[in-house]
Structures are given as C-alpha cells and as structure tokens.
N, C-alpha and C. Protein backbone atom coordinates (compact mmCIF):
# COMPACT_ATOMS: atom_id res chain seq x y z
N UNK A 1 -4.33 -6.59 8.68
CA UNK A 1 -4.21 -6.03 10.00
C UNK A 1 -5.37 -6.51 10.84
N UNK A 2 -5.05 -7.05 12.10
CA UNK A 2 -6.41 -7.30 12.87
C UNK A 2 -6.97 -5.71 13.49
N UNK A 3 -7.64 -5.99 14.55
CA UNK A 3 -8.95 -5.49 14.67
C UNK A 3 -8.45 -4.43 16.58
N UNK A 4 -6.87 -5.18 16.56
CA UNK A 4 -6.23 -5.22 17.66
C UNK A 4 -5.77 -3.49 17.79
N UNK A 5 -5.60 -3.31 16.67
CA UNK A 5 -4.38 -1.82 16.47
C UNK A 5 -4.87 -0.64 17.14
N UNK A 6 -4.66 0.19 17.38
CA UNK A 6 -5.03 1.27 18.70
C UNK A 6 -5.10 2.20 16.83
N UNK A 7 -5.22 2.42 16.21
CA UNK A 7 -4.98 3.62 14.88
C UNK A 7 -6.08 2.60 13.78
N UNK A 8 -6.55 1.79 13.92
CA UNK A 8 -7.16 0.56 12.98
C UNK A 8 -8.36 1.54 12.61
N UNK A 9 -8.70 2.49 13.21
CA UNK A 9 -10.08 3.41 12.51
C UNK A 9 -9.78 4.57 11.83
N UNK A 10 -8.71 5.02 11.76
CA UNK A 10 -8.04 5.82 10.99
C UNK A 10 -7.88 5.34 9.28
N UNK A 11 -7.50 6.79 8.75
CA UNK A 11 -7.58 6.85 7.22
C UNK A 11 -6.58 5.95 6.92
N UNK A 12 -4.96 6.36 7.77
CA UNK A 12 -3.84 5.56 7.68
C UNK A 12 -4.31 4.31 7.83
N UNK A 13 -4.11 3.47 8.43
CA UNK A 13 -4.45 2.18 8.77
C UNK A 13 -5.43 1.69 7.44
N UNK A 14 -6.17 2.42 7.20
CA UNK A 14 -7.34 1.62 6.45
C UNK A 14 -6.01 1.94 4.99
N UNK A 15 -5.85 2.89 4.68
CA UNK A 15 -4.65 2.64 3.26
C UNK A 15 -3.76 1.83 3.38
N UNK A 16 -3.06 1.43 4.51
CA UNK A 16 -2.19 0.52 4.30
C UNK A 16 -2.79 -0.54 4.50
N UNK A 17 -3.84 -1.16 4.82
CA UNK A 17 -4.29 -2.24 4.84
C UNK A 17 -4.76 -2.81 3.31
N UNK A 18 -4.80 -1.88 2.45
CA UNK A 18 -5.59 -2.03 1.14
C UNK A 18 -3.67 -1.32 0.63
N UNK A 19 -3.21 -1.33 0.83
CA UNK A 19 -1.73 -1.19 -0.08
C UNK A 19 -0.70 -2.78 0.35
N UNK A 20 -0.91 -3.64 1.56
CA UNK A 20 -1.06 -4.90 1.56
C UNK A 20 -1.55 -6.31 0.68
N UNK A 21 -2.60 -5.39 0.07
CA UNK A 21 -3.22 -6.18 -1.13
C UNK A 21 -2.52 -6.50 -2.45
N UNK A 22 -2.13 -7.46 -2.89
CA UNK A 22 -1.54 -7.89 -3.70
C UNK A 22 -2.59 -6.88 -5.08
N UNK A 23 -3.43 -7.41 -5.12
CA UNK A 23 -4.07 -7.04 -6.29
C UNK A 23 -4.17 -5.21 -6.99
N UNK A 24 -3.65 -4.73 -5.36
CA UNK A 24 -3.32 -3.04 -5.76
C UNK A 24 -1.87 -2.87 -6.02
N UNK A 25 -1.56 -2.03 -6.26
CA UNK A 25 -0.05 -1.03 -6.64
C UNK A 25 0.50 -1.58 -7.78
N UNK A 26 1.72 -1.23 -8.11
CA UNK A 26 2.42 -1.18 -9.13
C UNK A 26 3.06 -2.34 -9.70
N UNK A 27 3.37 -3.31 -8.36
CA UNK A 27 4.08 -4.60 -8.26
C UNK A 27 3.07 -5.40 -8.80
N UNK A 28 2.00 -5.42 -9.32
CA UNK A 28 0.77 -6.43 -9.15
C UNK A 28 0.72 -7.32 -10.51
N UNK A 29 1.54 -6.64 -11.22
CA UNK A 29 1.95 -6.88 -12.70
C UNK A 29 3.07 -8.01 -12.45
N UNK A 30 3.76 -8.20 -11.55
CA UNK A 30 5.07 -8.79 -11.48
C UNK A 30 4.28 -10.32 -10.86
N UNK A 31 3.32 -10.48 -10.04
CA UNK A 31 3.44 -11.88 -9.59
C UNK A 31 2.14 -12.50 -10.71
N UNK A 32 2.20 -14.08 -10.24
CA UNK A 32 1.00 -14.68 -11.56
C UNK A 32 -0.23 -14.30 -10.83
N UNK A 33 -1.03 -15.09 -12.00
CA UNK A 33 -2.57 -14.64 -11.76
C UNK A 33 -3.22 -14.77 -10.45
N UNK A 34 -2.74 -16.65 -10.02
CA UNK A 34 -2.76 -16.72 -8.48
C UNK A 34 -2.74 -15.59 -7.77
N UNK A 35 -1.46 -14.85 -7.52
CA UNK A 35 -1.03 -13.68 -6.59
C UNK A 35 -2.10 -13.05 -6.09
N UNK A 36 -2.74 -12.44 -7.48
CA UNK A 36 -3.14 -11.49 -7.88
C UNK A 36 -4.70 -11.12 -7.57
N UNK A 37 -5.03 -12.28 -6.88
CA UNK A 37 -6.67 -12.43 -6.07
C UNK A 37 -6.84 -11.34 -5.38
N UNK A 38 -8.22 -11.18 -5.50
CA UNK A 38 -8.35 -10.01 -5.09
C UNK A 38 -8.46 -10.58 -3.32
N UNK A 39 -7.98 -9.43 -2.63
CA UNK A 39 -7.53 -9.78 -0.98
C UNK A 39 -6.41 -10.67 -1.03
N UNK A 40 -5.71 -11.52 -1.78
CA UNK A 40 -4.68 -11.95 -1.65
C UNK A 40 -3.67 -11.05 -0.92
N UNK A 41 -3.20 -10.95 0.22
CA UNK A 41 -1.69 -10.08 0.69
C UNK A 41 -0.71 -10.81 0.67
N UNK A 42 0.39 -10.17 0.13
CA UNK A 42 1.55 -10.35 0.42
C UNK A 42 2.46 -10.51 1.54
N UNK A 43 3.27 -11.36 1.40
CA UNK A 43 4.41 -11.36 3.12
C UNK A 43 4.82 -10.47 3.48
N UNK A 44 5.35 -9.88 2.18
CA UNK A 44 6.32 -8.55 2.03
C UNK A 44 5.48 -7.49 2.52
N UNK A 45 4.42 -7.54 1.75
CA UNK A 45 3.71 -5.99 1.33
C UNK A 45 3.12 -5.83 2.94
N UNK A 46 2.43 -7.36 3.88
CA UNK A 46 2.08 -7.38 5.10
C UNK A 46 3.31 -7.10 6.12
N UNK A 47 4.46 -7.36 6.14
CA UNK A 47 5.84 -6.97 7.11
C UNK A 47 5.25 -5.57 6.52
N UNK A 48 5.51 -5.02 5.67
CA UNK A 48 5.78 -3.37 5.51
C UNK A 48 4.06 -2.60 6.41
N UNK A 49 3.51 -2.89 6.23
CA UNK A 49 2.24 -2.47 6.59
C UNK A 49 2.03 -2.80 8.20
N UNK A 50 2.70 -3.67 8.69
CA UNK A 50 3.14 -4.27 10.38
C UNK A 50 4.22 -3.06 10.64
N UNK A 51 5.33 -2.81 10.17
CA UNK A 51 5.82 -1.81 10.46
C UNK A 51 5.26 -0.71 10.47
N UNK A 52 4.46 -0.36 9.53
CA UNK A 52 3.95 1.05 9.68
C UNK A 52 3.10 1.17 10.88
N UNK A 53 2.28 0.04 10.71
CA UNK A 53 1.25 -0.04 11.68
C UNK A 53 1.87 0.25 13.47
N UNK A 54 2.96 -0.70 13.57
CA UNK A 54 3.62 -0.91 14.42
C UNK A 54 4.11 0.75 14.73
N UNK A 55 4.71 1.42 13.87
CA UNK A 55 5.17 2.89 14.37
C UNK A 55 3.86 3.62 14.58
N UNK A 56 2.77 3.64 13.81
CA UNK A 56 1.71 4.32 14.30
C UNK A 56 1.22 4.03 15.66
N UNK A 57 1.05 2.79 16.18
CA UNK A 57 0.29 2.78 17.34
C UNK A 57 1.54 3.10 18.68
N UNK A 58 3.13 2.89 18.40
CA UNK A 58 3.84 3.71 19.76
C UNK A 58 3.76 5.06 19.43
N UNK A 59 3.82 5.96 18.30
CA UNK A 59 3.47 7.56 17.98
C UNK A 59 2.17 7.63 19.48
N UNK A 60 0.78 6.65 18.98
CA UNK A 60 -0.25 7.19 19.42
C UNK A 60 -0.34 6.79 21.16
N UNK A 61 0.29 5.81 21.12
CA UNK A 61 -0.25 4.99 22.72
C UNK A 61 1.32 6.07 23.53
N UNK A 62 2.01 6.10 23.05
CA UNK A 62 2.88 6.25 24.28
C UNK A 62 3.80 8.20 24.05
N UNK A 63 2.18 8.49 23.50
CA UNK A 63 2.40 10.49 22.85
C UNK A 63 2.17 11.09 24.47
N UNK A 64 1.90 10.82 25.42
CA UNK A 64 1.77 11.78 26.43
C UNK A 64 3.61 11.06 27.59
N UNK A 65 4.12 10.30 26.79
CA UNK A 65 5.08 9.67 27.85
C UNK A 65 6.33 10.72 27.64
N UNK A 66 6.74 11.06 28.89
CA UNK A 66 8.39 11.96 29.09
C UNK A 66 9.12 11.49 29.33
N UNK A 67 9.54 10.20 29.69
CA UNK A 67 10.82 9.62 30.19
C UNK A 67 10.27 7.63 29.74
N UNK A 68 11.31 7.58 30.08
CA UNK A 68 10.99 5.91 29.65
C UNK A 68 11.00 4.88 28.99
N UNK A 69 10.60 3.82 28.88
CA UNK A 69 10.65 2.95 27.49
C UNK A 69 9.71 3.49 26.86
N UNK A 70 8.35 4.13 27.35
CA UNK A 70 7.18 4.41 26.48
C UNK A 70 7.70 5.64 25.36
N UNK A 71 9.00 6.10 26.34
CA UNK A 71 9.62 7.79 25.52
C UNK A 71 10.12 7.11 24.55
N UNK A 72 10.89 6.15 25.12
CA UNK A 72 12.12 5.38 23.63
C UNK A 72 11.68 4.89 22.53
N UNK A 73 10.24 4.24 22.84
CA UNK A 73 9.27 3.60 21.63
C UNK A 73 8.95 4.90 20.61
N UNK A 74 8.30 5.81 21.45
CA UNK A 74 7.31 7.04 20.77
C UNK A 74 8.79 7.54 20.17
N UNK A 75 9.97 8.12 20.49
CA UNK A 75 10.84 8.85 20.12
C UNK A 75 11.28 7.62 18.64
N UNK A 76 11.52 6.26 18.71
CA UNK A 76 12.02 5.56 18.11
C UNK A 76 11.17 5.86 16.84
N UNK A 77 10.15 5.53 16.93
CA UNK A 77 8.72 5.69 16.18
C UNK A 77 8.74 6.99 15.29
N UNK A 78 8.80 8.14 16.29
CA UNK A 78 8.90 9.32 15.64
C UNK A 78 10.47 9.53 14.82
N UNK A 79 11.79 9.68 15.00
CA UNK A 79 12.70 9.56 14.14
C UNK A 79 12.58 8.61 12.78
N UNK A 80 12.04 7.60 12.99
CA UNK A 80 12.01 6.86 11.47
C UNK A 80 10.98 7.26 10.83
N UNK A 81 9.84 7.74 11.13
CA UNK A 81 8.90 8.55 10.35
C UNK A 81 9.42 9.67 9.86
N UNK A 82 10.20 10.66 10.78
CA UNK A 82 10.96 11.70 9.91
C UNK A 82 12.44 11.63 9.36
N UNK A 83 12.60 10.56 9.30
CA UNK A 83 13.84 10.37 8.68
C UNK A 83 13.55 10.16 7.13
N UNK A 84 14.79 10.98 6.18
CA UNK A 84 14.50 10.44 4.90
C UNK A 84 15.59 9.92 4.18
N UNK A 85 15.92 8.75 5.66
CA UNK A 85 17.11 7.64 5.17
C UNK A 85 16.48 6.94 3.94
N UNK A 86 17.22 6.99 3.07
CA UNK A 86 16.79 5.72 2.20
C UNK A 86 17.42 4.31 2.24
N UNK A 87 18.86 4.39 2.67
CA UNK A 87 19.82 3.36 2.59
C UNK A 87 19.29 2.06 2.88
N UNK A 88 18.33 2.30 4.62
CA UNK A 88 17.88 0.79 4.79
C UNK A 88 16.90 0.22 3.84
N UNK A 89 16.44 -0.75 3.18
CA UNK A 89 15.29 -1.49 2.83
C UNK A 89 13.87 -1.07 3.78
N UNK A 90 13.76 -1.03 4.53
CA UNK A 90 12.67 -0.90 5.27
C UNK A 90 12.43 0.67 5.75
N UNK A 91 13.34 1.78 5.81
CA UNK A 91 13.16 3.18 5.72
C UNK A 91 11.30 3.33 5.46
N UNK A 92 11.04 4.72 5.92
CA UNK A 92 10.19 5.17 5.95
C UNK A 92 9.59 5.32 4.46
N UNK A 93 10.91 6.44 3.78
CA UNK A 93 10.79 6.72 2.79
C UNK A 93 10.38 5.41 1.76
N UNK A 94 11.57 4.37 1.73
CA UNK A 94 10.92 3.49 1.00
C UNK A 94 10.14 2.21 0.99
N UNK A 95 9.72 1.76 2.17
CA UNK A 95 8.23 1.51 2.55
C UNK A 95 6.80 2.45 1.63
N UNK A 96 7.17 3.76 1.50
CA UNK A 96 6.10 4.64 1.52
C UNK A 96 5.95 4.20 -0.81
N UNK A 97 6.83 4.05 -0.50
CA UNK A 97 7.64 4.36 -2.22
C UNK A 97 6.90 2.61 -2.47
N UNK A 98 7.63 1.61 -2.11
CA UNK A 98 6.74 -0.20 -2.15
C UNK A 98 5.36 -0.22 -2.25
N UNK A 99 4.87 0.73 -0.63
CA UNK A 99 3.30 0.52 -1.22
C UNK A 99 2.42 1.87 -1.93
N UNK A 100 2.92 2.60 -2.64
CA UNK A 100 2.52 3.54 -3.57
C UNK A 100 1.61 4.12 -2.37
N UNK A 101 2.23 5.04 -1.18
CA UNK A 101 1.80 5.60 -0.67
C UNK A 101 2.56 7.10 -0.61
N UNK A 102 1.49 8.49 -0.23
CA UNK A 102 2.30 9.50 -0.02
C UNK A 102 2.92 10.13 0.98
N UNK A 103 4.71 9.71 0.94
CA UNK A 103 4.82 9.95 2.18
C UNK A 103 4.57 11.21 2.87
N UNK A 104 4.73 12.30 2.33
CA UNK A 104 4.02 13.41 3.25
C UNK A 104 3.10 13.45 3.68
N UNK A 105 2.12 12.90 3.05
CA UNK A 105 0.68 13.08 3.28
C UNK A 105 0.59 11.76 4.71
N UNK A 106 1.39 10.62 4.83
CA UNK A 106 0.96 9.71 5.93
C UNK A 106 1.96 10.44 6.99
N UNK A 107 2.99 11.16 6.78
CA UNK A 107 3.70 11.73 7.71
C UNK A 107 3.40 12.56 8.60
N UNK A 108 2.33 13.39 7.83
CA UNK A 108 1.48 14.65 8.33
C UNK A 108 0.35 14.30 9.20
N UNK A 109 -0.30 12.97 8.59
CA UNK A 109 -1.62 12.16 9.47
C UNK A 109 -0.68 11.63 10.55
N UNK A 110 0.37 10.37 10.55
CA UNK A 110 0.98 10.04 11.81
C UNK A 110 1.08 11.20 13.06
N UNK A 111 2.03 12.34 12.24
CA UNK A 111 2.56 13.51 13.35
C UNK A 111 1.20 14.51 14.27
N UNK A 112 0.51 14.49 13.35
CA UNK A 112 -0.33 14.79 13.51
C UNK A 112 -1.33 14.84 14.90
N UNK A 113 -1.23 13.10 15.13
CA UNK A 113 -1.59 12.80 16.40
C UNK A 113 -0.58 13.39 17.56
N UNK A 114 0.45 13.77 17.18
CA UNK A 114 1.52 13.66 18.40
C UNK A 114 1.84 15.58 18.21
N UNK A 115 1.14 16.22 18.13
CA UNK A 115 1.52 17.49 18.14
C UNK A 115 1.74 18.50 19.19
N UNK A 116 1.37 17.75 20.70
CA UNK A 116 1.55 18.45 21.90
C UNK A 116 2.73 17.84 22.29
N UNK A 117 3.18 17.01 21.78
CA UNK A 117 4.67 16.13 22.59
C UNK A 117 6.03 17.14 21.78
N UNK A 118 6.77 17.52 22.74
CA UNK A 118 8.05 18.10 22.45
C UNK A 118 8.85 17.30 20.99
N UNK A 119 9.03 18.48 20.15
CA UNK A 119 9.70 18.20 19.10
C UNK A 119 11.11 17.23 19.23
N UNK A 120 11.13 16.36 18.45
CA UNK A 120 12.31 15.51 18.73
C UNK A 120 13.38 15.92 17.16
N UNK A 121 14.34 15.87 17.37
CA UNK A 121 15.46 16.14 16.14
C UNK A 121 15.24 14.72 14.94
N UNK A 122 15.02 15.04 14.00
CA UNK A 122 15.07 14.11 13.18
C UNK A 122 16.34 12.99 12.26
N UNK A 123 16.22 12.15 12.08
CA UNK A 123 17.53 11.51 11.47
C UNK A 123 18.02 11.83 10.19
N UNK A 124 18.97 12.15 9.85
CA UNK A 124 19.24 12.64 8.51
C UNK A 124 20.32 11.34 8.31
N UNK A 125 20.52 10.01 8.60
CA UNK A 125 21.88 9.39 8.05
C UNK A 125 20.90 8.20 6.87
C-alpha cells in the first residue's frame, strides 16, 4: 500500500498491509521458496488488500456525504462490509477468510469510523 491512503495510519491498514505478505498466513506453505521472501507480496493477496483498502478510505472520506456519488461510494463501501455474501470470490467475508483476518473485529474498526452517518440496510444475497 502506498503512503497515499486517507486510513494508511490506522491498525486496519497496517494488518492488511502485512496480510499482503506472502511470507504470512496460511497460503505461504503453497508457493516455492522464491514466493516466500520475506516482503515478497502477492498479486492476489495485493488486489484483496486494494479492495479493502479501497472500501476503507470511501467509508472514511465520503462519511459526512447525504446525497450523491460521495453517498453511492460510502453506501457501496458500507453494504459490502456488512454483507455476509459469500458467493462472490472477492466478498467481504471471504477476503477476510484469504488473508487470515477477523472479520468482526475489521468490521467493527471500519464502521466504527462512520458511526454518526445514518444506518444503511445491509446485503444479505
């Protein structure tokens, strides 16, 4: 993750930046020794950690917006964080599950920031 992210000083950010790392989680067993450098990241493991990243900073930049694209981002942002679709590949849930993270526990830090903005209905499909 660069240095760019509006959430980059946060606990979140700093775990998924180190769950990016090839040489941590569960998968680390599966690629060769190469892989396995320490700071080596993954494509995969970096898309998943861009997404997260990516929903954390519209949660945070666009939490005071009521109408708008800034609403559609933050609302977009917020439904896939509380959704506990599994079906897609990229879901919240199993993103959280790839990089051996807890999703309650990053759900609670994300929402967290956004606790004066009107409750939005969550996705259940």
């Amino acid at each position: 993750m660069n240095g760019t992210s509006v959430v980059s000083g946060n606990t979140t950010a700093r775990n998924l930046y180190l769950a990016a790392d090839c040489s941590h989680g569960k998968d680390a067993d599966d690629g060769s020794k190469d892989d396995r450098q320490f700071g080596k990241v993954c494509p995969e493991r970096k898309l998943a950690v861009a997404v997260f990243s990516r929903a954390a900073n519209d949660l945070w930049k666009f939490r005071h917006a009521r109408r708008g694209a800034g609403y559609s981002l933050y609302a977009d942002a917020r439904n896939w964080i509380t959704s506990n679709d599994r079906k897609w590949p990229y879901s919240f849930l199993n993103l959280c599950d790839v990089l051996n993270l807890a999703a309650d526990a990053i759900r609670a830090e994300l929402l967290g920031n956004t606790s004066g903005h009107p409750s939005l209905k969550s996705r259940t499909t």
